[in-house]
N, C-alpha and C. Protein backbone atom coordinates (compact mmCIF):
# COMPACT_ATOMS: atom_id res chain seq x y z
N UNK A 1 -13.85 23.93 -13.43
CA UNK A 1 -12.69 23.09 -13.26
C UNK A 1 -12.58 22.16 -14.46
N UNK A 2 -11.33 21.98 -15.09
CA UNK A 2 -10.97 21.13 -15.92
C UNK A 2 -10.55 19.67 -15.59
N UNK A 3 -11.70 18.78 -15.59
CA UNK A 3 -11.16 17.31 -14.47
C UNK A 3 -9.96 16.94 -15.44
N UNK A 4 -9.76 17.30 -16.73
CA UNK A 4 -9.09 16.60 -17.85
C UNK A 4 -7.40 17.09 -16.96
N UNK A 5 -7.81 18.22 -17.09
CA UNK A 5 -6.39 18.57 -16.52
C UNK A 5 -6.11 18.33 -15.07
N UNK A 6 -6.77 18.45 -13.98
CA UNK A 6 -6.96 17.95 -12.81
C UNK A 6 -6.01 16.80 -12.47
N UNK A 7 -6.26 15.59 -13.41
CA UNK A 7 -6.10 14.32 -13.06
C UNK A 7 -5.09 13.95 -14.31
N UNK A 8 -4.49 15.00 -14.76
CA UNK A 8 -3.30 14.74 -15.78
C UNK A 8 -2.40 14.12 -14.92
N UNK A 9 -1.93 12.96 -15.49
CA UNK A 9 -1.09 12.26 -14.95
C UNK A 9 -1.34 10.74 -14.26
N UNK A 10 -2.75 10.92 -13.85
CA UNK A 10 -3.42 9.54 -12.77
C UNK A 10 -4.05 8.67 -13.50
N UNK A 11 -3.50 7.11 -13.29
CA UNK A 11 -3.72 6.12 -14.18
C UNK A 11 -4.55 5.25 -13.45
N UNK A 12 -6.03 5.27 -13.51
CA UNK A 12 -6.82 4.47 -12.65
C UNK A 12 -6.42 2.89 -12.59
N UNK A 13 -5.65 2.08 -13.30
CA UNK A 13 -5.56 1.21 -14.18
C UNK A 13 -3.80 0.73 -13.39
N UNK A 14 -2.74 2.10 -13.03
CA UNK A 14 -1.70 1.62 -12.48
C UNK A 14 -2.07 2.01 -10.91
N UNK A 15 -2.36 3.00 -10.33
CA UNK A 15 -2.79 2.41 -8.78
C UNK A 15 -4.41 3.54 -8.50
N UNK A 16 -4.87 2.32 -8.51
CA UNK A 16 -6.52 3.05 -8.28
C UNK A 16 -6.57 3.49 -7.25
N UNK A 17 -6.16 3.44 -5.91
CA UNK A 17 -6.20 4.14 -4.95
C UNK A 17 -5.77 5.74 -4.70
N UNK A 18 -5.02 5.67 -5.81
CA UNK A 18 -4.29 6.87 -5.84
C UNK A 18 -4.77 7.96 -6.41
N UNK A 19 -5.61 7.10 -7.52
CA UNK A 19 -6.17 7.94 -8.73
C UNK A 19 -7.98 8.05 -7.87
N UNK A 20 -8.51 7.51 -7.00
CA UNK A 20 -9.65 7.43 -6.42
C UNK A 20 -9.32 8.64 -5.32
N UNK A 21 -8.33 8.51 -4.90
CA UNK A 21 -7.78 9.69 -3.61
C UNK A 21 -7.58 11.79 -4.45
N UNK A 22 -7.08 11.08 -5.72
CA UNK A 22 -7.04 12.21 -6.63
C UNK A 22 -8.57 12.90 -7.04
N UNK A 23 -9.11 11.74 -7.60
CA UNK A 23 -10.57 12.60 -8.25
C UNK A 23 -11.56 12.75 -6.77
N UNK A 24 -11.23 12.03 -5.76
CA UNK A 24 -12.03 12.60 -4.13
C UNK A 24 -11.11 13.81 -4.18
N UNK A 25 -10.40 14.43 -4.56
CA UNK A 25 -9.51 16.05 -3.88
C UNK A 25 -10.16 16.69 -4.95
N UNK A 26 -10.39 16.27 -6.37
CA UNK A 26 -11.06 17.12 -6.98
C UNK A 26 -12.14 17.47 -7.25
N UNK A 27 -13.30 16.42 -6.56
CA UNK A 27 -14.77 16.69 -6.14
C UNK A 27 -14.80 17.59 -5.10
N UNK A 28 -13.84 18.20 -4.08
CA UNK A 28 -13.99 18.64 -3.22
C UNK A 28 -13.84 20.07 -3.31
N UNK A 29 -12.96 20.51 -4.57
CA UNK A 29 -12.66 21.68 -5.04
C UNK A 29 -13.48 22.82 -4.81
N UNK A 30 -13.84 23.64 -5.00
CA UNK A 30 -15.07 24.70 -5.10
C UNK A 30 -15.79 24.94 -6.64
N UNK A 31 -14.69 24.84 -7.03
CA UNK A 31 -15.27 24.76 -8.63
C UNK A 31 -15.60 23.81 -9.22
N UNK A 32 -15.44 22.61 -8.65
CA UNK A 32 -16.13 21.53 -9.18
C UNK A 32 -17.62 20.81 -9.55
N UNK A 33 -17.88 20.41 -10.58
CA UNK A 33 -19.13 19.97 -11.23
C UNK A 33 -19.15 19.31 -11.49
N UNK A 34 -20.23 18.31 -11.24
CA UNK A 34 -21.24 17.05 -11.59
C UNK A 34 -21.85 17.00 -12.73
N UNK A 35 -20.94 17.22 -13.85
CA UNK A 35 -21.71 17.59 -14.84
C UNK A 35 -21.10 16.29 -16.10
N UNK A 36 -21.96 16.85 -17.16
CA UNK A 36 -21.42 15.84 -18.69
C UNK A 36 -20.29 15.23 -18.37
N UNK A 37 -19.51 16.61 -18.63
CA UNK A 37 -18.07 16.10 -18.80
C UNK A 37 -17.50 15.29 -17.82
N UNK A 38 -17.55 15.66 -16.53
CA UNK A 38 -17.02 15.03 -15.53
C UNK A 38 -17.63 13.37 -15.63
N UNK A 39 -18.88 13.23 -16.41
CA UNK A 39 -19.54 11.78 -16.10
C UNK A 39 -18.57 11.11 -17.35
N UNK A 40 -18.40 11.97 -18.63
CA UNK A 40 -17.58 11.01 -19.91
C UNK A 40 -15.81 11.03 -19.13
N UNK A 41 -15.65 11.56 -18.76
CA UNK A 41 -14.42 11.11 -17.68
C UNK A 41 -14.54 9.98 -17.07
N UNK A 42 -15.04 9.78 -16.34
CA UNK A 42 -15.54 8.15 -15.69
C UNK A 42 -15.73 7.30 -17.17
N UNK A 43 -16.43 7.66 -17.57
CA UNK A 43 -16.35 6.58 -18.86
C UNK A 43 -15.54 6.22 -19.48
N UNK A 44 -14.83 7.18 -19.61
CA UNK A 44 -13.49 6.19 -20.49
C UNK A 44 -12.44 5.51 -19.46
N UNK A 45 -12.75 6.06 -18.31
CA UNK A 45 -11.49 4.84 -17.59
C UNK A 45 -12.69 3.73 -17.33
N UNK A 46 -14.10 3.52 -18.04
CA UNK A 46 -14.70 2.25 -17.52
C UNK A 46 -15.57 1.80 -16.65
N UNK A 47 -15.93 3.64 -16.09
CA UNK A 47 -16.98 3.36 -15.17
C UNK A 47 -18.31 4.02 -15.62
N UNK A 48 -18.97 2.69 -15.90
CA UNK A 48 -20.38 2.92 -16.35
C UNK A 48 -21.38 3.66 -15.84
N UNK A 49 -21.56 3.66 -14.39
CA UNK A 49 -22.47 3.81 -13.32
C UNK A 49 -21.71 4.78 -12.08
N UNK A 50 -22.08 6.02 -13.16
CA UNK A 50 -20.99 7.07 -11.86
C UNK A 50 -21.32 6.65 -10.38
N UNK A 51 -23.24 6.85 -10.62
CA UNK A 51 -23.99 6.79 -8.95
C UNK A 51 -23.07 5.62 -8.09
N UNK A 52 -22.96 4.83 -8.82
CA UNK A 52 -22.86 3.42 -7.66
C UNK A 52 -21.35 3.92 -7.46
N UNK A 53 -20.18 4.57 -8.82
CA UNK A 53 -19.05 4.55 -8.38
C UNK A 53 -18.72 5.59 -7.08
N UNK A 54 -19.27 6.67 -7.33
CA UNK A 54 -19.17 7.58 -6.07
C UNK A 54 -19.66 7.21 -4.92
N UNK A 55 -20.70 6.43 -4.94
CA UNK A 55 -21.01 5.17 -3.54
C UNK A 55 -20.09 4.59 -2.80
N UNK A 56 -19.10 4.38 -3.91
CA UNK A 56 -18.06 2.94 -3.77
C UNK A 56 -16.63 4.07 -3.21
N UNK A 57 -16.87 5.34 -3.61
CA UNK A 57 -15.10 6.38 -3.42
C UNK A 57 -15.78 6.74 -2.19
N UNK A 58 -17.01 6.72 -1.57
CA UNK A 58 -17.49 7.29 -0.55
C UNK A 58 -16.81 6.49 0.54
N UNK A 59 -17.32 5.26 0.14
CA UNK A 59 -16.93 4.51 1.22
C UNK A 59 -15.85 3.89 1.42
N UNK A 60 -14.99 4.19 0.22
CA UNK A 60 -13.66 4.00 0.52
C UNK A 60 -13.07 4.94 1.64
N UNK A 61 -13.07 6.53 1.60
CA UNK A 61 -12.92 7.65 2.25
C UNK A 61 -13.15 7.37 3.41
N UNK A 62 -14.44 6.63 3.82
CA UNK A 62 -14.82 6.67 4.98
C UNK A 62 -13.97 5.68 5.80
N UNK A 63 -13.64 4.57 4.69
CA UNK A 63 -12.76 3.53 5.63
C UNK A 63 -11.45 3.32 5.61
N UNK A 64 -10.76 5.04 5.20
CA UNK A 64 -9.62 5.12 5.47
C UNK A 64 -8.52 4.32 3.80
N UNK A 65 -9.30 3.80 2.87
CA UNK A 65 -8.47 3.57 2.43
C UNK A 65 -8.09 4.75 0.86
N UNK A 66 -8.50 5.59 0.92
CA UNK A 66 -7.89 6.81 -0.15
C UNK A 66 -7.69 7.97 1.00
């Protein structure tokens, strides 16, 4: 899976919920990977610490708000 293209279009920055609801549909994919690339993706929108961020989309999911 290409997250680059995946998430063409989603601006973490104009509504994060949206863009958090987007990259949760594309972790869920079948072809999706935990890999390099997917971690320098997080990095440039600013997230240092994938572990804690996928902590944080977890429990958003769980509490209904993505």
């Amino acid at each position: 899976m290409d997250i680059y293209e995946f998430m063409e279009g989603y601006d973490r920055e104009f509504d994060e919920n949206e863009f958090d609801a987007r990259l949760w549909e594309a972790m869920n994919e079948q072809d999706f990977e935990l890999d390099d690339v997917f971690e320098e993706f997080l990095h440039e929108y600013g997230i240092a610490n994938t572990h804690e961020f996928l902590k944080q989309l977890r429990i958003k999911k769980q509490a209904g708000f993505i």
